[in-house]
Structures are given as structure tokens and as C-alpha cells.
Protein backbone atom coordinates (compact mmCIF):
# COMPACT_ATOMS: atom_id res chain seq x y z
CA UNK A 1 -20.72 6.94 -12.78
CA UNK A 2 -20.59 3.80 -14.83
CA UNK A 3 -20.85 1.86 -11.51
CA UNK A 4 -24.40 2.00 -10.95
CA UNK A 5 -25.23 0.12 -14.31
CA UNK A 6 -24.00 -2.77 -13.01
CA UNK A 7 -26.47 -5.75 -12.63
CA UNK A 8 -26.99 -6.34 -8.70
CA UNK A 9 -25.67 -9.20 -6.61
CA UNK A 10 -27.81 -11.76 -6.58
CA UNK A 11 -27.50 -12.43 -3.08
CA UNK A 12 -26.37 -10.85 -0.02
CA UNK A 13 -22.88 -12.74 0.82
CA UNK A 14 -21.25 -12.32 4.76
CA UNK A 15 -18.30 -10.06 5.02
CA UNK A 16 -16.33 -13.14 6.15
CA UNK A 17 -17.75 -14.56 3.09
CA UNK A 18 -16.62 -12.03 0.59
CA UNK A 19 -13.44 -11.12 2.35
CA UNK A 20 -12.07 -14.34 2.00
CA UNK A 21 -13.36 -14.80 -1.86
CA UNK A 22 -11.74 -11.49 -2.65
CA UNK A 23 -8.12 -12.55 -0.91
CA UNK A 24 -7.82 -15.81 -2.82
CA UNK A 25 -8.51 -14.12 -6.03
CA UNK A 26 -6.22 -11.14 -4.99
CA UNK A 27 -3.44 -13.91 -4.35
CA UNK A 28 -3.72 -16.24 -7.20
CA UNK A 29 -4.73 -19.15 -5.02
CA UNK A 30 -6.47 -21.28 -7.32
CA UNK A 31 -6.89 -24.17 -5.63
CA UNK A 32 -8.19 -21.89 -2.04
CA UNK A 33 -10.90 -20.03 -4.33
CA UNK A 34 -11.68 -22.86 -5.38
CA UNK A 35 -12.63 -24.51 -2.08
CA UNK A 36 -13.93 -21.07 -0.84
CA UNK A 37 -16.49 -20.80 -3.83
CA UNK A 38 -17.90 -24.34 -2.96
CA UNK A 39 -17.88 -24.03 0.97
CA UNK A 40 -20.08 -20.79 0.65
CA UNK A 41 -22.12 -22.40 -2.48
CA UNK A 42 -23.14 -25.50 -0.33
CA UNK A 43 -23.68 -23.80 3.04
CA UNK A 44 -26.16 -20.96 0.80
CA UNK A 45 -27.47 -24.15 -2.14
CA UNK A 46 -26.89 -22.09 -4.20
CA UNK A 47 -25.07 -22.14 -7.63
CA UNK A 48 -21.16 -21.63 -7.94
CA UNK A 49 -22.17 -19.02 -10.62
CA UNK A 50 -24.44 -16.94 -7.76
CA UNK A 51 -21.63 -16.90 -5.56
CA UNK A 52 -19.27 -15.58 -8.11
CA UNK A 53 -21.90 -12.93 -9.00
CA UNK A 54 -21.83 -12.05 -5.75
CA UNK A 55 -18.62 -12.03 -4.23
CA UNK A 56 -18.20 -8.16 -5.01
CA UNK A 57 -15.52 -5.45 -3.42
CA UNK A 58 -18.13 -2.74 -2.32
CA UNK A 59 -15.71 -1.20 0.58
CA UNK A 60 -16.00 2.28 0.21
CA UNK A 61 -13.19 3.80 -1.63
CA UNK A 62 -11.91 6.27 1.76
CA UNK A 63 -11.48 2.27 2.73
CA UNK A 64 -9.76 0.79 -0.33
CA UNK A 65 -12.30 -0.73 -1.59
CA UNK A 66 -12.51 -0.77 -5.33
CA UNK A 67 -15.81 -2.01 -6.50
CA UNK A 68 -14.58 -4.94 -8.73
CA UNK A 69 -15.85 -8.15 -9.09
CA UNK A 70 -13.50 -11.50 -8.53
CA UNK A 71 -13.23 -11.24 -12.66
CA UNK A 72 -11.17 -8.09 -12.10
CA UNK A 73 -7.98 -9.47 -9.94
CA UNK A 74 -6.59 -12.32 -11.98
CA UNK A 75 -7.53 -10.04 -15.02
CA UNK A 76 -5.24 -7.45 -14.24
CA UNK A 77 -2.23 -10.01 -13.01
CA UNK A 78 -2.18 -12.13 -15.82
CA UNK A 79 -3.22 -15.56 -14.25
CA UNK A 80 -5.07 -17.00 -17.05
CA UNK A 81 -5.58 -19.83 -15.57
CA UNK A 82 -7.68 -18.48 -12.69
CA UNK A 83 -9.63 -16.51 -14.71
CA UNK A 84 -10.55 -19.02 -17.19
CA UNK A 85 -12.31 -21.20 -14.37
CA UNK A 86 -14.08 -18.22 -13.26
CA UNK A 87 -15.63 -18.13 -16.92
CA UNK A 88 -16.54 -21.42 -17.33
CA UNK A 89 -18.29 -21.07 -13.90
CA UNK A 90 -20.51 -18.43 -15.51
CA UNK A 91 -21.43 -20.64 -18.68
CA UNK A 92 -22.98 -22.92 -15.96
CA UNK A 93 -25.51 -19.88 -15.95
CA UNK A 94 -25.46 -18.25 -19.29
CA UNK A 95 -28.26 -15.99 -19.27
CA UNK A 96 -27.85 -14.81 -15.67
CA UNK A 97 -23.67 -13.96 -16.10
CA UNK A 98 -23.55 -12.56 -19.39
CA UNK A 99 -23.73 -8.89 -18.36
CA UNK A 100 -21.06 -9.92 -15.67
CA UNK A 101 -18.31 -10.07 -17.55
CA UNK A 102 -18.19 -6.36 -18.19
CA UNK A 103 -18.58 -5.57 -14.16
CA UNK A 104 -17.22 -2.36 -13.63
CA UNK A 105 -15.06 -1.21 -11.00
CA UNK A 106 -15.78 2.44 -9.33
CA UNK A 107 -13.60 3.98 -11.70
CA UNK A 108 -15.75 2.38 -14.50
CA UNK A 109 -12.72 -0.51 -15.82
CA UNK A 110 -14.31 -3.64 -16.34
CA UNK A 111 -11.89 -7.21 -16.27
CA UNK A 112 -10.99 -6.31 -19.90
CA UNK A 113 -9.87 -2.88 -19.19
CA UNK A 114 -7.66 -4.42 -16.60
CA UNK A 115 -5.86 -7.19 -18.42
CA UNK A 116 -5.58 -4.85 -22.00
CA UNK A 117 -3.92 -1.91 -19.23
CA UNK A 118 -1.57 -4.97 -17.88
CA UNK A 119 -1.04 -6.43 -21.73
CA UNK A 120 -2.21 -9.91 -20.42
CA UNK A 121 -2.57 -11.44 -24.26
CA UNK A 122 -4.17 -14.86 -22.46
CA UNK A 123 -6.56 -12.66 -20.55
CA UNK A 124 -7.70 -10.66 -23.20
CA UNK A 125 -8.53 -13.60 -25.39
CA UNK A 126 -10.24 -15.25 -22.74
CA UNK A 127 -12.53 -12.06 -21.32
CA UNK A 128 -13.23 -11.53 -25.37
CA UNK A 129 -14.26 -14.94 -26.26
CA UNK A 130 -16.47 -15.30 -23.07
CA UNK A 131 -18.05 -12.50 -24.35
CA UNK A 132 -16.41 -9.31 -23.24
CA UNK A 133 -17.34 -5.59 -25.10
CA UNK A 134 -13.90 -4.23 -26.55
CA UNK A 135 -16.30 -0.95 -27.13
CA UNK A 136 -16.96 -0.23 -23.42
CA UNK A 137 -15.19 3.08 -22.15
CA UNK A 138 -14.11 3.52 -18.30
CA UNK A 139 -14.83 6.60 -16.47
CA UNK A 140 -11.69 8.44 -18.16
CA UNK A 141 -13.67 7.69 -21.67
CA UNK A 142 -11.24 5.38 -22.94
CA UNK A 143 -11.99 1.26 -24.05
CA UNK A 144 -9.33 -1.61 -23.49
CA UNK A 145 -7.48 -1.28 -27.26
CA UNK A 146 -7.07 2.87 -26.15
CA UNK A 147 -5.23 1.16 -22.77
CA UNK A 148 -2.96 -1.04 -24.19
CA UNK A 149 -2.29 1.39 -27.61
CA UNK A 150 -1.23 3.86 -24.97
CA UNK A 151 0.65 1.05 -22.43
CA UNK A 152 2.98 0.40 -25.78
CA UNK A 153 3.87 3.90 -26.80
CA UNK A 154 4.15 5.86 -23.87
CA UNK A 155 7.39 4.55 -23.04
CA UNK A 156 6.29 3.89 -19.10
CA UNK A 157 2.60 3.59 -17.93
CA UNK A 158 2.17 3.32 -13.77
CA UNK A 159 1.05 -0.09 -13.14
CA UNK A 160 -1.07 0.80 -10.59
CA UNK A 161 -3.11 -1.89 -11.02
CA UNK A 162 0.03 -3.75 -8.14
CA UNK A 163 -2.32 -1.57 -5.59
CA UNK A 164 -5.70 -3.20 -6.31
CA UNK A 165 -4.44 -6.65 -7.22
CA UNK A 166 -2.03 -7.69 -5.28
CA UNK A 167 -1.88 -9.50 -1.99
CA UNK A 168 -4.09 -8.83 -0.01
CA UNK A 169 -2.07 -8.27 3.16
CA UNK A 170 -1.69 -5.12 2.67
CA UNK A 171 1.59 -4.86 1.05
CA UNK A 172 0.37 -3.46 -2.19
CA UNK A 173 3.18 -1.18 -3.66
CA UNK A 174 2.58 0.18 -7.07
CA UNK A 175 5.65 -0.46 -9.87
CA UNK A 176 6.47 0.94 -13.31
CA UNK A 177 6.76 -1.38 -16.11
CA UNK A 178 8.90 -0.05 -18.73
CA UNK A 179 8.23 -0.69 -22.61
CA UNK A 180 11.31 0.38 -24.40
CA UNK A 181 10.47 1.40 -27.73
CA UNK A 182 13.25 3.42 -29.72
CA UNK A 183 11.10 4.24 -33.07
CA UNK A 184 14.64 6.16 -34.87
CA UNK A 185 16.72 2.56 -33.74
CA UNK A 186 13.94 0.58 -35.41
CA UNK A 187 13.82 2.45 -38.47
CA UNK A 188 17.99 2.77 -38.59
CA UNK A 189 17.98 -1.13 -38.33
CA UNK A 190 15.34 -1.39 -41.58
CA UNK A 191 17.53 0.62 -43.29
CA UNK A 192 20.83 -1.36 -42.51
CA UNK A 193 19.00 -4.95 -43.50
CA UNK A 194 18.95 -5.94 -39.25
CA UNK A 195 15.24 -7.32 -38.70
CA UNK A 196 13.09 -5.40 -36.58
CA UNK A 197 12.52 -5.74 -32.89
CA UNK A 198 9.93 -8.28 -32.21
CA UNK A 199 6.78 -6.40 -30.76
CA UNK A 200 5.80 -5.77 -27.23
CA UNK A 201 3.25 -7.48 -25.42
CA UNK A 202 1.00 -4.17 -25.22
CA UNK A 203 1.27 -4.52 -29.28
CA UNK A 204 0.59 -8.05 -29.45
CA UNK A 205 -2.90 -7.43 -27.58
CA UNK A 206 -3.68 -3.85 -30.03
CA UNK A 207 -2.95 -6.19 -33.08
CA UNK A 208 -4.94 -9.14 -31.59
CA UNK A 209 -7.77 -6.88 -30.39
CA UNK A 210 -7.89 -5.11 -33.91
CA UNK A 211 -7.72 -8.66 -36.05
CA UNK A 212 -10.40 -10.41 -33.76
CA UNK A 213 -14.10 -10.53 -35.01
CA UNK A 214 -15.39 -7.91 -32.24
CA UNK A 215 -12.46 -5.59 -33.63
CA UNK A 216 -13.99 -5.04 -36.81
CA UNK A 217 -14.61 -1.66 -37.48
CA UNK A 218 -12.42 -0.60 -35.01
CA UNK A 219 -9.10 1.68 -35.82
CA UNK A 220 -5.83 1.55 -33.40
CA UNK A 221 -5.70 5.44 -31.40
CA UNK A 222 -2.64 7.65 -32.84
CA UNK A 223 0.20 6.52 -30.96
CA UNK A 224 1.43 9.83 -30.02
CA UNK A 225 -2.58 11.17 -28.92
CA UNK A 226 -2.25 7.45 -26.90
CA UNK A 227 0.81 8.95 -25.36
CA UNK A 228 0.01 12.19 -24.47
CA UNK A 229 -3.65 11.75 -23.51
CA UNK A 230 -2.66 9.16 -21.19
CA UNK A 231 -0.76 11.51 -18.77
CA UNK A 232 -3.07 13.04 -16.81
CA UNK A 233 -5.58 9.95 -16.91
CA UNK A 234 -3.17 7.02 -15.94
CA UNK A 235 -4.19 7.31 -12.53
CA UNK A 236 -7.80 6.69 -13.52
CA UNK A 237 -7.87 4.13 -15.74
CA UNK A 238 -5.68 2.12 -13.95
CA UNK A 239 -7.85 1.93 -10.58
């Protein structure tokens, strides 16, 4: 499991501490995390980057838990905003939080997998630029630009990401996103002059993640082996 090659926490947080980290990340609550992150940093004197580090989900999974790191949460639910001041947290501590960014859940996803999965554009950009690997594979074998290749072809993908990231009261109810994508309209509509549809958000992050300097090399997955490998692994990647 990809799991264990995950750098340790650098110190041993209460589970008052980390439940309460985890919620206000869950939620969205900028302003709360950010309170929470310097309560616990002052009462430990310790760096706002060492709490981050280790404010980690390790509940077992017969419990829920999920094994991601605060990174993960406003990754998958698109609040850029949250995420981006978790980053520039960890450039307070460069050396000690690169490998951080590419925390991986216990089903292998790091932040990136999450937000490509969700098509979160902002999130992507911000995870890559802070230093993200676009090459790393989850536990299903596939990398973030396989995810969102897959989340713009397959016509629905299970956002079951609702279940890990949202509130964290307990009402966490999965939903489908649909991505309508008629390929024969499109191509009728060349043909009679009308300008094509403008692309989806999952195509917007392949494009971006295939034009940015970390994409070179790389070549988008064949939409319809996107599709069809993605049915019996949606589940997986998505935890």
C-alpha cells in the first residue's frame, strides 16, 4: 500500500486536537482552521507548518477514517482559497513539507488526485505549482490527468469524494455529477457552421495538466480506455 511511504507526523497531536483540525477543513471554515492551527501551534511552540504536518486522519477505515492529510479536503471540494493558505503555510518550512504535498490517503490519492477526480481547475494549479507530482499513481494505478480524462468522458463518474469531504457531522451523502458530452451533436454542429460546445471543466484541467511544464512528456489516456477502465475502479480512486 502506497500509505506507508508517507513521511511521518512530526509530532504526536491530541485527538481533540486533530478532530477539530480535520472538521474545519472538512467544512470550509477558513477563518476556524485558521484559529485552530494557531491555538494548537502556540500551546505545542511549535511551527504552523508542524501542526499542519501533523494534523492527519489515521481512524481506521472499519471507522471512517481515511488517512488524508488536511491538504486532501479542500482539494477535493474546490475551495481554493483554503487550500492555498495551507500551501503557503508549508513554504514557511520548505525542506520539511515538500514530500507533503503528495500525502496519500489509504487508498493511495494524494490532494492532486482529489481535486483532478473533482475537476477543481484552481486546485490543480495550486497543488502543481506548490510542487505536486502529476506522475504519482493511486492504489487503482492511475495519476490525476487518468482521473479527470476519465471524469470528462465517462458521461457520469460517482463523486464519492461528498463522503470523505464533506461536513463532518456526519451527513455525508455521495452525489453524481453529470458531464454531458454528446460527441455525434458536436460533430453535427461543425458540420452545420454552429461553434462547438465550450469544454468541460474535467477538460479544462486534462488540457491544463498536459500544457503545464510538469506535463511534458505526458500523453492524454484514450477517452474510451478512460471510460471503460474507470468502471470497476471509481470506487477506489475516489476514496
Amino acid at each position: 500500500m502506497s500509505y506507508s511511504t508517507n513521511p511521518p507526523a512530526p509530532v504526536a497531536l491530541s485527538f481533540e486536537a486533530i478532530d477539530e483540525l480535520i472538521y474545519d477543513a472538512r467544512l470550509g471554515d477558513i477563518d476556524a482552521l485558521k484559529a485552530e492551527i494557531s491555538k494548537w501551534s502556540e500551546e505545542h511552540k511549535i511551527p504552523a507548518s508542524t501542526i499542519l504536518r501533523s494534523a492527519l486522519d489515521t481512524e481506521d477505515e472499519s471507522e471512517g477514517g481515511t488517512g488524508a492529510s488536511l491538504l486532501h479536503w479542500p482539494a477535493a471540494n474546490g475551495n481554493v482559497e483554503l487550500l492555498n493558505y495551507l500551501l503557503q503555510i508549508l513554504k514557511t518550512t520548505p525542506e520539511e513539507s515538500a514530500s507533503f504535498i503528495n500525502y496519500r490517503n489509504y487508498t493511495g490519492n494524494t490532494p492532486l488526485h482529489w481535486a483532478a477526480l473533482n475537476t477543481h481547475l484552481d486546485c490543480v494549479k495550486a497543488l502543481v505549482e506548490a510542487g505536486a507530482d502529476i506522475s504519482l499513481k493511486n492504489d487503482a494505478g492511475h495519476d490525476a490527468l487518468f482521473l479527470a480524462e476519465r471524469a470528462d468522458w465517462s458521461g457520469t463518474y460517482e463523486d464519492d469524494d461528498e463522503e470523505d469531504t464533506g461536513n463532518a457531522g456526519g451527513e455525508e451523502n455521495a452525489t453524481t455529477t453529470e458531464i454531458e458530452i454528446n460527441v455525434q451533436d458536436q460533430q453535427e454542429g461543425e458540420k452545420e457552421g454552429k461553434p462547438a460546445p465550450p469544454p468541460t471543466k474535467a477538460r479544462q484541467v486534462v488540457e491544463w495538466l498536459l500544457a503545464c511544464d510538469k506535463g511534458a512528456g505526458f500523453e492524454a489516456p484514450v477517452a474510451a480506455d478512460a471510460a471503460n477502465n474507470g468502471e470497476d475502479t471509481q470506487m477506489e480512486d475516489a476514496q
